[in-house]
PDB file of N, CA and C in Angstrom:
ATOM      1  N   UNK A   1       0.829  -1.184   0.000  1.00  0.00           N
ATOM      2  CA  UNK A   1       0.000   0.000   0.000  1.00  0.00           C
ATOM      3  C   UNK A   1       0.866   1.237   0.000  1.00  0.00           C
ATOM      4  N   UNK A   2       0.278   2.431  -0.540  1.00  0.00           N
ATOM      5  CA  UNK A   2       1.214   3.663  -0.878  1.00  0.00           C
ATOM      6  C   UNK A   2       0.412   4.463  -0.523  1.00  0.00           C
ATOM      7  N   UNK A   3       0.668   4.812   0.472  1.00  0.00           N
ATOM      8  CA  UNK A   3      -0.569   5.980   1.601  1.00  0.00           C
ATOM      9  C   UNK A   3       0.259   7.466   0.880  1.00  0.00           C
ATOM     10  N   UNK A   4       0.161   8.357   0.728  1.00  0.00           N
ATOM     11  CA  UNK A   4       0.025   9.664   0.998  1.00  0.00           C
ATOM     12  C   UNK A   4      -0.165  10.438   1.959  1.00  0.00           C
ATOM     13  N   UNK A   5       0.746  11.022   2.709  1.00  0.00           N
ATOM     14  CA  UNK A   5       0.337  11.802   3.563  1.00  0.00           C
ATOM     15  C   UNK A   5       0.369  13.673   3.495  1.00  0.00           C
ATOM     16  N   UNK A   6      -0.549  14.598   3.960  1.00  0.00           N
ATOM     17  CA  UNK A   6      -0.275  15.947   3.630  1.00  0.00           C
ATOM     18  C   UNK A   6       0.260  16.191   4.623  1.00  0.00           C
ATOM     19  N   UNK A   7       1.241  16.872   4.885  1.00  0.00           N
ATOM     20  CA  UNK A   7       1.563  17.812   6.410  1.00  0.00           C
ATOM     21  C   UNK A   7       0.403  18.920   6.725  1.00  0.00           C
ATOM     22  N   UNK A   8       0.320  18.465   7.655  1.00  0.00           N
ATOM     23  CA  UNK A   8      -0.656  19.437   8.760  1.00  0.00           C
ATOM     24  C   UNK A   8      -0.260  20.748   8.568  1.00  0.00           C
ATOM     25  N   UNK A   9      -1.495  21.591   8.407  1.00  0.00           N
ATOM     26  CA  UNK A   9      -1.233  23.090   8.556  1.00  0.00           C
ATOM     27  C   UNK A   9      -0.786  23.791   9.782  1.00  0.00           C
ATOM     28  N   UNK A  10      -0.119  24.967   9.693  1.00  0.00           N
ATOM     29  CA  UNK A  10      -0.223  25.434  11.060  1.00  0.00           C
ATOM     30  C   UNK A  10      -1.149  25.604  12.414  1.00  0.00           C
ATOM     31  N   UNK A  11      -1.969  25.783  11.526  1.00  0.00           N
ATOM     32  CA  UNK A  11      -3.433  26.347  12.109  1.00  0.00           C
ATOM     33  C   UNK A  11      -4.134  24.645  12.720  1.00  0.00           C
ATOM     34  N   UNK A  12      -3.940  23.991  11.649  1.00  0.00           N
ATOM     35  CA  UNK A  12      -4.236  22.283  12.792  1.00  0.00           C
ATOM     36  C   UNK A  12      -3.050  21.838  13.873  1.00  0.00           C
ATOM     37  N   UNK A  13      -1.996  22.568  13.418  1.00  0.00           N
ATOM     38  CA  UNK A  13      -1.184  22.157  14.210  1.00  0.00           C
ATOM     39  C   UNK A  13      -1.421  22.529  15.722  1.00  0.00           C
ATOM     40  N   UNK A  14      -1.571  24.010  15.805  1.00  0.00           N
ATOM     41  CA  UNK A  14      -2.153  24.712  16.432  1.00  0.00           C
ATOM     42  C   UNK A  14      -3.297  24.370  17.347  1.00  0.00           C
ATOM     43  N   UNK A  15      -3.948  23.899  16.729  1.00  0.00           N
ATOM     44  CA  UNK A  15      -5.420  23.014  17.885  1.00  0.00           C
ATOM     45  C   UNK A  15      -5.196  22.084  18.370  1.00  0.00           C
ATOM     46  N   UNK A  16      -4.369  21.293  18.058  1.00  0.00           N
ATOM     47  CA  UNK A  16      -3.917  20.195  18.775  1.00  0.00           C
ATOM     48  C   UNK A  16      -3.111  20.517  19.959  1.00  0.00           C
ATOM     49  N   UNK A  17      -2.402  21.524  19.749  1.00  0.00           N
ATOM     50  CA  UNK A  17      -1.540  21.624  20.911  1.00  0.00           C
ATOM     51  C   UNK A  17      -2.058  22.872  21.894  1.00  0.00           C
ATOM     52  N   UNK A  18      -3.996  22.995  21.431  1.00  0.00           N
ATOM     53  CA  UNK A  18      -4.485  23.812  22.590  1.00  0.00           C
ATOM     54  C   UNK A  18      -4.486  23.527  23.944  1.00  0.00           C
ATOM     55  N   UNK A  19      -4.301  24.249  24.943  1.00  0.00           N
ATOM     56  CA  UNK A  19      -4.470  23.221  26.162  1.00  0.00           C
ATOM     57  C   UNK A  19      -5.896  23.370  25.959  1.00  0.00           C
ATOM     58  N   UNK A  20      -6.595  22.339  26.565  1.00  0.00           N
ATOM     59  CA  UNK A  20      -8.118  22.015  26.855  1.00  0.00           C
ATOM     60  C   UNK A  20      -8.587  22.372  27.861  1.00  0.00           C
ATOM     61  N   UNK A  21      -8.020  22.177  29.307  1.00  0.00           N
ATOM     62  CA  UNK A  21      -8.430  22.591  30.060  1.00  0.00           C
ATOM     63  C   UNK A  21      -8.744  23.997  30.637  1.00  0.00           C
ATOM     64  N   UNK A  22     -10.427  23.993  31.478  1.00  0.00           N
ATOM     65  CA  UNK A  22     -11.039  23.009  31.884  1.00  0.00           C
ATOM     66  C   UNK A  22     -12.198  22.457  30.795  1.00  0.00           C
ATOM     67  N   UNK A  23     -11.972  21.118  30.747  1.00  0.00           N
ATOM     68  CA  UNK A  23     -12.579  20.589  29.392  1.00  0.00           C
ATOM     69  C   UNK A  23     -14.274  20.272  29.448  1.00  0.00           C
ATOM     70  N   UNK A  24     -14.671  20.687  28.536  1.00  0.00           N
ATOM     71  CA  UNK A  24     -15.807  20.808  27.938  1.00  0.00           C
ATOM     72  C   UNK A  24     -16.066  20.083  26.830  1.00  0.00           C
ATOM     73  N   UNK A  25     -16.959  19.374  26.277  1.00  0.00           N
ATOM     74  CA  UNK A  25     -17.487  17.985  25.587  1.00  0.00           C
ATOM     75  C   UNK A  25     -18.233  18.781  24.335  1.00  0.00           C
ATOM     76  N   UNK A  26     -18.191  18.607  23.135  1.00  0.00           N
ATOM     77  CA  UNK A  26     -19.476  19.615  22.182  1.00  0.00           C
ATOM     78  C   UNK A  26     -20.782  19.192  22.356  1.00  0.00           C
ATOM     79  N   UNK A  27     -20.978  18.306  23.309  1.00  0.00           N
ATOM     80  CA  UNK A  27     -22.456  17.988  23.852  1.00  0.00           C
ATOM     81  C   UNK A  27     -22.655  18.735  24.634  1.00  0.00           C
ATOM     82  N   UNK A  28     -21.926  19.076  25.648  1.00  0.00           N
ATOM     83  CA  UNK A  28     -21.605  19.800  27.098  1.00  0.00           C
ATOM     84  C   UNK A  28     -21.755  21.549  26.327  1.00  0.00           C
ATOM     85  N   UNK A  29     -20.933  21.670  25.436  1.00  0.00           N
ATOM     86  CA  UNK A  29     -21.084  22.743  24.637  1.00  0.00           C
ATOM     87  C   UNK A  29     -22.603  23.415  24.076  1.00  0.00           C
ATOM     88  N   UNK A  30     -22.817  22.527  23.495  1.00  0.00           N
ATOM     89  CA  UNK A  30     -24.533  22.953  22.867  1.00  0.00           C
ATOM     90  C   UNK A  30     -25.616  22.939  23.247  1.00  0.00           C
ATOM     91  N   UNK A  31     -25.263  21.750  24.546  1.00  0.00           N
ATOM     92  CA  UNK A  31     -26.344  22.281  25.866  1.00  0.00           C
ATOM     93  C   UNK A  31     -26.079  23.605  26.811  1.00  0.00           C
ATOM     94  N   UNK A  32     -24.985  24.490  26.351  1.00  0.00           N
ATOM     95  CA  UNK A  32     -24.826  25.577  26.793  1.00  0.00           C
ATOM     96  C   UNK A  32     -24.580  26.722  26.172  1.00  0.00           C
ATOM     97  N   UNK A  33     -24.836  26.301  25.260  1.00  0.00           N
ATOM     98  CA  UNK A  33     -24.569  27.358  24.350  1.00  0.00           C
ATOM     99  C   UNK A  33     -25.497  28.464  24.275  1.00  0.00           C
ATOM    100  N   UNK A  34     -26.986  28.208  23.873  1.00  0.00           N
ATOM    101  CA  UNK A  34     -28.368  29.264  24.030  1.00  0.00           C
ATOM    102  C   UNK A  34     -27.692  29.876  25.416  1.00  0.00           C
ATOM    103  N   UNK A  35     -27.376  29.698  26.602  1.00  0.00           N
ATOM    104  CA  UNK A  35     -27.172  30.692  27.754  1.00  0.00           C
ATOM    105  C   UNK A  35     -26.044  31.352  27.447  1.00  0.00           C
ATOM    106  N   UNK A  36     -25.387  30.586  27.136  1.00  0.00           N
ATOM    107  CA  UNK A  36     -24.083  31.023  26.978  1.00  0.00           C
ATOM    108  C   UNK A  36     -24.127  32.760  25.825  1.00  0.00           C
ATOM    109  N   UNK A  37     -24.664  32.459  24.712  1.00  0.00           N
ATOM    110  CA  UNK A  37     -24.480  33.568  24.069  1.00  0.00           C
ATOM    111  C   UNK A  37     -25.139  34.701  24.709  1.00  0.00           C
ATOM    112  N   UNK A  38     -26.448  33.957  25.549  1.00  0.00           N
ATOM    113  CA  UNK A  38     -27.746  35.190  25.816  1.00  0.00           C
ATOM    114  C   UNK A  38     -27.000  36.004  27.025  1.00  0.00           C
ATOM    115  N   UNK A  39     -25.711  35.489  27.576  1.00  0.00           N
ATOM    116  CA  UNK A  39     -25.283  36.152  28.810  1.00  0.00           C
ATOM    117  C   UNK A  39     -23.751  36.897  28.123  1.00  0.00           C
ATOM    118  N   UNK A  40     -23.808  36.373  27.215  1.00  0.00           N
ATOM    119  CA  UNK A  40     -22.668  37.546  26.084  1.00  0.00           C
ATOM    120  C   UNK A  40     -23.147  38.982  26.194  1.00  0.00           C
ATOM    121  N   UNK A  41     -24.390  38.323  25.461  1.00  0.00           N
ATOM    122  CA  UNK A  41     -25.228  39.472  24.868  1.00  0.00           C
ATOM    123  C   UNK A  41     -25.346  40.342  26.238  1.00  0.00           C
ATOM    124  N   UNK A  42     -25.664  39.965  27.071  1.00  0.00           N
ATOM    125  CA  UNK A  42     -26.117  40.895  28.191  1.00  0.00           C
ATOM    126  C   UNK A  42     -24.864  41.411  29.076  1.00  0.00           C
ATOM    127  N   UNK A  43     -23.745  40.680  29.008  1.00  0.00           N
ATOM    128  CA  UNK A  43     -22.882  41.744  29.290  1.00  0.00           C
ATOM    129  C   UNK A  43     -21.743  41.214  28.697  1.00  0.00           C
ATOM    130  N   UNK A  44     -21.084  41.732  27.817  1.00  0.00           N
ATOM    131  CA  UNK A  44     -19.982  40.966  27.139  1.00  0.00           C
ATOM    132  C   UNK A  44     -18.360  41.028  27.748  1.00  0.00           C
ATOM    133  N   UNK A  45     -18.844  41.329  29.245  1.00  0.00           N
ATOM    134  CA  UNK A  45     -17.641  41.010  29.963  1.00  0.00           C
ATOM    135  C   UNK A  45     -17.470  39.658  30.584  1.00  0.00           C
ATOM    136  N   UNK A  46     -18.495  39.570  30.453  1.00  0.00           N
ATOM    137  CA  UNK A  46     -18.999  37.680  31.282  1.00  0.00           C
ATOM    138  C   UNK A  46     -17.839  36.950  30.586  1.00  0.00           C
ATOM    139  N   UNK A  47     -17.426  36.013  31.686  1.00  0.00           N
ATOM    140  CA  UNK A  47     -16.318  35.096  31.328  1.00  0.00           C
ATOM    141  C   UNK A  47     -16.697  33.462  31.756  1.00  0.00           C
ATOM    142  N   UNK A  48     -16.674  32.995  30.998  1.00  0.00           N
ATOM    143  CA  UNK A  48     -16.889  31.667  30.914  1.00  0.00           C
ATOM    144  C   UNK A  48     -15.986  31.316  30.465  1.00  0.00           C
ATOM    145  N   UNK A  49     -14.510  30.432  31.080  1.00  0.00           N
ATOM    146  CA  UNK A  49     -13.400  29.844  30.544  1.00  0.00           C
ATOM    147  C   UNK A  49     -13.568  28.221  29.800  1.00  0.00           C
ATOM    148  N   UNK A  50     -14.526  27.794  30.684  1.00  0.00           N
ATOM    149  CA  UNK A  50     -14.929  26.174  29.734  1.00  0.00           C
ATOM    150  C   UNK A  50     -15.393  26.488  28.511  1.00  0.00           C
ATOM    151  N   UNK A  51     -16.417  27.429  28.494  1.00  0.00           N
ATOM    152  CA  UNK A  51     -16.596  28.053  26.533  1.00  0.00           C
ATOM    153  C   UNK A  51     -15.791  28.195  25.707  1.00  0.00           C
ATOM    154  N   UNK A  52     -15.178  29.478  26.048  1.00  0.00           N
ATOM    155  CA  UNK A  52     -14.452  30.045  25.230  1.00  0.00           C
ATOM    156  C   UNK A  52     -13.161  29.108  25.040  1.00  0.00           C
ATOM    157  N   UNK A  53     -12.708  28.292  25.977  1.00  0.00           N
ATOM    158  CA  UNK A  53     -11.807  27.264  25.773  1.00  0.00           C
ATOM    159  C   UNK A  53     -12.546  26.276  24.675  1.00  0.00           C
ATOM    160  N   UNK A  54     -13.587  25.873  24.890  1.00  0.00           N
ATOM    161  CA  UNK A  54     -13.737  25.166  23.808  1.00  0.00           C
ATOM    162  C   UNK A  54     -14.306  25.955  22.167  1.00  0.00           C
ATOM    163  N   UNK A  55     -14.973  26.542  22.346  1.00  0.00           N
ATOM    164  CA  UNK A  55     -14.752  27.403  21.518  1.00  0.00           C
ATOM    165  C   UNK A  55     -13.908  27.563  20.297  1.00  0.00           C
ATOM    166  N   UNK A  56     -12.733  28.372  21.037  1.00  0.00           N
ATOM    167  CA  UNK A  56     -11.534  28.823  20.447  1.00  0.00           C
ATOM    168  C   UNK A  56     -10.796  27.212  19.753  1.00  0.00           C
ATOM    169  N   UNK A  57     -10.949  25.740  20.238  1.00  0.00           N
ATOM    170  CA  UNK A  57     -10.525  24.565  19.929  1.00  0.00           C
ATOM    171  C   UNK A  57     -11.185  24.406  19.258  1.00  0.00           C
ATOM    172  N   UNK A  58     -12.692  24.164  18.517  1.00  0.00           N
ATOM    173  CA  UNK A  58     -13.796  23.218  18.094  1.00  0.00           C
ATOM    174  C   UNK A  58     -14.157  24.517  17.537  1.00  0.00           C
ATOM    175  N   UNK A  59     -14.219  24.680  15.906  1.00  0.00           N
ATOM    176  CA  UNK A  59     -14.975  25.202  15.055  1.00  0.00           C
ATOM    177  C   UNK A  59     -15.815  24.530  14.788  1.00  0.00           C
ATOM    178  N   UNK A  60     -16.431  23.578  15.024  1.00  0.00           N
ATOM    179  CA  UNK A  60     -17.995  23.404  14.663  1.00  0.00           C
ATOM    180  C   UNK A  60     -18.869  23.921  15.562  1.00  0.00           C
ATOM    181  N   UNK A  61     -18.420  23.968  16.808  1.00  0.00           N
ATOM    182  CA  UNK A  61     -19.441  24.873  17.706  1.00  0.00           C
ATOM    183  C   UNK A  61     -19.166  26.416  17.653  1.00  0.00           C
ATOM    184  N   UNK A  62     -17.464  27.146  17.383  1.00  0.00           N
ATOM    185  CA  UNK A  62     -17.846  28.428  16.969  1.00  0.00           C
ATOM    186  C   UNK A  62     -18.406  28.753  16.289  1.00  0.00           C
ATOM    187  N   UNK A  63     -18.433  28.206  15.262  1.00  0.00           N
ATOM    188  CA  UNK A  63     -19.737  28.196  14.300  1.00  0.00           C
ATOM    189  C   UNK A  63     -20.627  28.213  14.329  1.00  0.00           C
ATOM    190  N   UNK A  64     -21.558  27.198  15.286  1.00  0.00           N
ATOM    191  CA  UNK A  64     -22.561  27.618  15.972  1.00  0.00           C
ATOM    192  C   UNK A  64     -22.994  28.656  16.649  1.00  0.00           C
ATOM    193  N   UNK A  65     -22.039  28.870  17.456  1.00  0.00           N
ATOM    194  CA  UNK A  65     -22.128  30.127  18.298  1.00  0.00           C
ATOM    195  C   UNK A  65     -22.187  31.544  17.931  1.00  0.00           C
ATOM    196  N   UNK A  66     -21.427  31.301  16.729  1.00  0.00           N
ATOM    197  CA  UNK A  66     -21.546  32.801  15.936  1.00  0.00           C
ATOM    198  C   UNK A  66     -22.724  32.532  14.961  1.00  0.00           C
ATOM    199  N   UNK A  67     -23.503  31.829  14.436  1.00  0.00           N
ATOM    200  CA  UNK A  67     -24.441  31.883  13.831  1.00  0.00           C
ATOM    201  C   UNK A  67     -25.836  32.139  14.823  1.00  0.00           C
ATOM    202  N   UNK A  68     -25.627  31.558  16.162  1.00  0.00           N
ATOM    203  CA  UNK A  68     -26.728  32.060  16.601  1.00  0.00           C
ATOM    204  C   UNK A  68     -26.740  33.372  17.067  1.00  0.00           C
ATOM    205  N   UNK A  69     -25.235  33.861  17.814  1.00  0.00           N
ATOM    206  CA  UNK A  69     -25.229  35.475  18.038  1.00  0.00           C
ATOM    207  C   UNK A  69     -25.485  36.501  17.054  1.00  0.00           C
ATOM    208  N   UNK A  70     -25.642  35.912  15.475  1.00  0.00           N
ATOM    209  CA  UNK A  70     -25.965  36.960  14.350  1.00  0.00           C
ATOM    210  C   UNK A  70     -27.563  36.812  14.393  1.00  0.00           C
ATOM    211  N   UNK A  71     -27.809  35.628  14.544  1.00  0.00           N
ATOM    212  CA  UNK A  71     -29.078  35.500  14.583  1.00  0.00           C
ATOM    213  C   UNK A  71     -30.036  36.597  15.306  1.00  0.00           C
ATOM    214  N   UNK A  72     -29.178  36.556  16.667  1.00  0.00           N
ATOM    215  CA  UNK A  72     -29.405  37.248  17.997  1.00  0.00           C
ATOM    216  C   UNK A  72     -29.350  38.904  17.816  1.00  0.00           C
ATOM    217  N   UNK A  73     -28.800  39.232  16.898  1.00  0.00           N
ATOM    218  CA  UNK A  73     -28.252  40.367  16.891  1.00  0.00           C
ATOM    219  C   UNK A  73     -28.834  41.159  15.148  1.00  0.00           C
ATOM    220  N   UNK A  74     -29.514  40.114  14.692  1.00  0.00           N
ATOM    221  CA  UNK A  74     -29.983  41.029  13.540  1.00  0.00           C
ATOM    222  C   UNK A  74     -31.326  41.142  14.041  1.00  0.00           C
TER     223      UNK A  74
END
């Protein structure tokens, strides 16, 4: 067999070597997410480190998250 491999981008390189902690699940995520943005919205100093940690790791839920805050916000 003659596999191919691409080298990893920076930017994947990069997520891998996020620290995680304190870790958060994208289940754990999207069951928190509706509060999570609605307490953005209401004061966008609010800090939630399990979010935004996962977050900033897992673009399928920033993604989420920013689609519902546009949502929220148009």
């Amino acid at each position: 067999m003659n596999h191919r491999h691409r080298p990893l981008s920076a930017a994947a390189v990069d997520g891998l070597l996020l620290d995680t902690s304190p870790y958060l699940s994208c289940d754990d995520c999207f069951d928190r997410l509706d509060t999570y943005v609605e307490q953005i919205l209401a004061d966008p100093s609010r800090v939630d480190v399990a979010m935004q940690v996962h977050l900033k790791g897992c673009g399928a839920c920033a993604e989420e998250a920013e689609a519902l805050l546009d949502l929220l916000t148009s």
